[in-house]
N, C-alpha and C. Protein backbone atom coordinates (compact mmCIF):
# COMPACT_ATOMS: atom_id res chain seq x y z
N UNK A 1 1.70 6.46 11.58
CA UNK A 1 0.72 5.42 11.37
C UNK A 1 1.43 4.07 11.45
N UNK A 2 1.05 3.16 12.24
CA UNK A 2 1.40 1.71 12.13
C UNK A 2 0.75 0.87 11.49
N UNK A 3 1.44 0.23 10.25
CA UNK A 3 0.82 -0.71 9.32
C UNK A 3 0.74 -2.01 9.68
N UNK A 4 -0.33 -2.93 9.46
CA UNK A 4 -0.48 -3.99 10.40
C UNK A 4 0.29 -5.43 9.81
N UNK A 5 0.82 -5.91 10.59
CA UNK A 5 2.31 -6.68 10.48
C UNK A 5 1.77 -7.97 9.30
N UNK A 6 0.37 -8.39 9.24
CA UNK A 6 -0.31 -9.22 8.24
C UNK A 6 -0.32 -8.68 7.31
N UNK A 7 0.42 -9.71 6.00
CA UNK A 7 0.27 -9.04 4.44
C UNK A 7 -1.20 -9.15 3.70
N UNK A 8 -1.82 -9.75 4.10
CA UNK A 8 -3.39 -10.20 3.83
C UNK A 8 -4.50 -8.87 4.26
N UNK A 9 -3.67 -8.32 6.08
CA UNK A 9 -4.61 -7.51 6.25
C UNK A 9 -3.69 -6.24 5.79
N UNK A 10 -2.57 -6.12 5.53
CA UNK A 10 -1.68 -5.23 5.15
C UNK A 10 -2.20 -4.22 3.68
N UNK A 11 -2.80 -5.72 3.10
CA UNK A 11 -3.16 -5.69 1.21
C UNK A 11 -4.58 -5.36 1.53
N UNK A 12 -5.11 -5.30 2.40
CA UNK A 12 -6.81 -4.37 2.45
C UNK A 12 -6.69 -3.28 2.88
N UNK A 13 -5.64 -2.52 3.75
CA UNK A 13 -5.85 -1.11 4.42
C UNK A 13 -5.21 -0.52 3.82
N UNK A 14 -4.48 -1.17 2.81
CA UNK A 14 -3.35 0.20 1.87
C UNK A 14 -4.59 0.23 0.58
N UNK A 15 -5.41 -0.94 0.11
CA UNK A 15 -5.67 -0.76 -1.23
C UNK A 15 -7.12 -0.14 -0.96
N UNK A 16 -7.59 0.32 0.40
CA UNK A 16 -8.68 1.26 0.88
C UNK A 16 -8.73 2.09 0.87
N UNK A 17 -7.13 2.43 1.63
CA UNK A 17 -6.77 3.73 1.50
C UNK A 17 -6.52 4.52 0.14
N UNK A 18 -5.62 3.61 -0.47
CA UNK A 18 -5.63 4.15 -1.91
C UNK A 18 -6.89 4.48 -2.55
N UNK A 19 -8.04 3.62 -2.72
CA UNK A 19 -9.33 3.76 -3.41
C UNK A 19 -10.18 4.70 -2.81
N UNK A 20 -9.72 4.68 -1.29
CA UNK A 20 -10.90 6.21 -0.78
C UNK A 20 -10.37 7.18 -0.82
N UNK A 21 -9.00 7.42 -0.16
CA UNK A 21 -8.05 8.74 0.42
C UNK A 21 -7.24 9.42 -0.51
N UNK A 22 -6.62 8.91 -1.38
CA UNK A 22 -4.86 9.00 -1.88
C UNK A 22 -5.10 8.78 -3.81
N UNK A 23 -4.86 9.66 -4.33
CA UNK A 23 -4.14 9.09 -5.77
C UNK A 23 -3.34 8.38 -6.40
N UNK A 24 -2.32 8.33 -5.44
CA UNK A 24 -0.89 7.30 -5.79
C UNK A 24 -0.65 6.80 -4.13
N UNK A 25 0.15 5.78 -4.34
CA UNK A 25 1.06 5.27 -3.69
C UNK A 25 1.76 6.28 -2.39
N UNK A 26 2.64 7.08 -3.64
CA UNK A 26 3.61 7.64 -2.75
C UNK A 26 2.72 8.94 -2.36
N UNK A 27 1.66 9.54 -2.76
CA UNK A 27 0.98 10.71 -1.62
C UNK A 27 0.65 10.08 -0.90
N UNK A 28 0.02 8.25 -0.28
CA UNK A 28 -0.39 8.20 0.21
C UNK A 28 0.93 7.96 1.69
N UNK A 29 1.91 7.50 1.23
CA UNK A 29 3.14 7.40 2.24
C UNK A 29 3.62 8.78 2.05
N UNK A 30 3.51 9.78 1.71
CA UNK A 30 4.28 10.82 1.78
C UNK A 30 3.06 11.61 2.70
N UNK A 31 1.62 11.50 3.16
CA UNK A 31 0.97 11.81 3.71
C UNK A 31 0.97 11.41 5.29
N UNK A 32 1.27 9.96 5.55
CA UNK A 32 1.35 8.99 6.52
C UNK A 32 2.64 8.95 7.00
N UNK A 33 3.42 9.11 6.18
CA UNK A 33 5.02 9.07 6.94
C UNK A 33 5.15 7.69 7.17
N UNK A 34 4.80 6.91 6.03
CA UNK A 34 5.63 5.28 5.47
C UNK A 34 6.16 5.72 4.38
N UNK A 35 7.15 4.15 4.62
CA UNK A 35 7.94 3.78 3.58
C UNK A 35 7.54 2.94 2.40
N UNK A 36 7.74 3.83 1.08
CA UNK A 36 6.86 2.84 -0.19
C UNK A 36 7.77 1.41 0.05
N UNK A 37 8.85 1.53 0.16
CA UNK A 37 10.17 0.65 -0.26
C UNK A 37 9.33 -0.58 1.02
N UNK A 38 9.04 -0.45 2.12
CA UNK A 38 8.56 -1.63 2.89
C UNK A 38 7.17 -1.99 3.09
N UNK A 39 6.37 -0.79 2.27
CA UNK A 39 5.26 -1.72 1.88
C UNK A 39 5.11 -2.83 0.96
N UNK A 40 6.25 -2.13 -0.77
CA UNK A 40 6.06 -2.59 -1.67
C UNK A 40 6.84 -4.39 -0.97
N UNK A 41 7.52 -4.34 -0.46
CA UNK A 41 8.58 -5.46 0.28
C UNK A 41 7.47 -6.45 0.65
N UNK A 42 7.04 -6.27 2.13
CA UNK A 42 5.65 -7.11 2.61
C UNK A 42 4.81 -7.40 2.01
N UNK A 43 4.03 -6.74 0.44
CA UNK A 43 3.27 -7.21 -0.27
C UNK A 43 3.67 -7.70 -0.64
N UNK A 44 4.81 -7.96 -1.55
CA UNK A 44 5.82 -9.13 -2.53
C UNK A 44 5.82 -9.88 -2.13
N UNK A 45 5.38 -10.39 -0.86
CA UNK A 45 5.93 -11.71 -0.30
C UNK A 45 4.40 -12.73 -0.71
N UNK A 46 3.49 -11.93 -1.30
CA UNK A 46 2.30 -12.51 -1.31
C UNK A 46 1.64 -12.09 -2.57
N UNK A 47 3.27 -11.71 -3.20
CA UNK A 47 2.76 -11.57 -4.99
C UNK A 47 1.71 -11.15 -5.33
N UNK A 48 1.91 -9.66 -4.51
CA UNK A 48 1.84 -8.29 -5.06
C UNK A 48 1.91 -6.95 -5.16
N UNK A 49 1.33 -6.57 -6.10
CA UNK A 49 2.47 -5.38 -6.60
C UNK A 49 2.04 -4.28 -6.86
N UNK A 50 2.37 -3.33 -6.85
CA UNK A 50 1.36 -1.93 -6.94
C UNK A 50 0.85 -1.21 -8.45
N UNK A 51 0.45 -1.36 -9.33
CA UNK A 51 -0.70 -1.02 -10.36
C UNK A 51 -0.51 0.41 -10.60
N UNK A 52 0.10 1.42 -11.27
CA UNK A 52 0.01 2.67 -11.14
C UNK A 52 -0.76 3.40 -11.68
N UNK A 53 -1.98 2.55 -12.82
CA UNK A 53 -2.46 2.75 -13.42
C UNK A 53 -4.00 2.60 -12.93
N UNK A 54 -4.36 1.57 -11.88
CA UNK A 54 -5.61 1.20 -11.46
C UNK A 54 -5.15 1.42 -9.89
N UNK A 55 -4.30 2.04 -9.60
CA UNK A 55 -3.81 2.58 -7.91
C UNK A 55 -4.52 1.76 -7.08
N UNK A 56 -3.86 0.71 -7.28
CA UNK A 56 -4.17 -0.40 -5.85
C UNK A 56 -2.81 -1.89 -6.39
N UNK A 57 -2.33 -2.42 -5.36
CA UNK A 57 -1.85 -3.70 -5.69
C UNK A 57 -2.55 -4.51 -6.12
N UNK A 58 -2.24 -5.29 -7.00
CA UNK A 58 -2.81 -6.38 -7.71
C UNK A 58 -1.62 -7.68 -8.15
C-alpha cells in the first residue's frame, strides 16, 4: 500500500482506516505492510500522535 506523501491527507486515510478496518495501529501496518515508525514520523510533523485508547491520532 502507498501512503499519500500529504500529512493532512496522510492524517484522514490512516484515522479511517483505523475507525472502519483495524483495532490498533500496528494490525493496521502489520496488515498493509507499513511502517508504524514512519507513519508515527510524518504525523509529528503536524503534531500528531496516535491515541491508543480512542485508536486514531489526535
Amino acid at each position: 500500500m502507498t501512503l499519500p506523501k500529504d500529512p493532512i491527507i496522510l492524517l484522514s486515510f490512516i484515522n479511517t482506516k483505523l475507525r472502519d478496518y483495524n483495532s490498533s495501529l500496528d494490525d493496521l501496518c502489520k496488515e498493509n505492510g507499513l511502517s508504524m515508525e514512519i507513519i508515527k514520523e510524518r504525523l509529528s510533523v503536524i503534531d500528531y500522535h496516535y491515541d491508543e485508547v480512542r485508536n486514531q491520532f489526535v
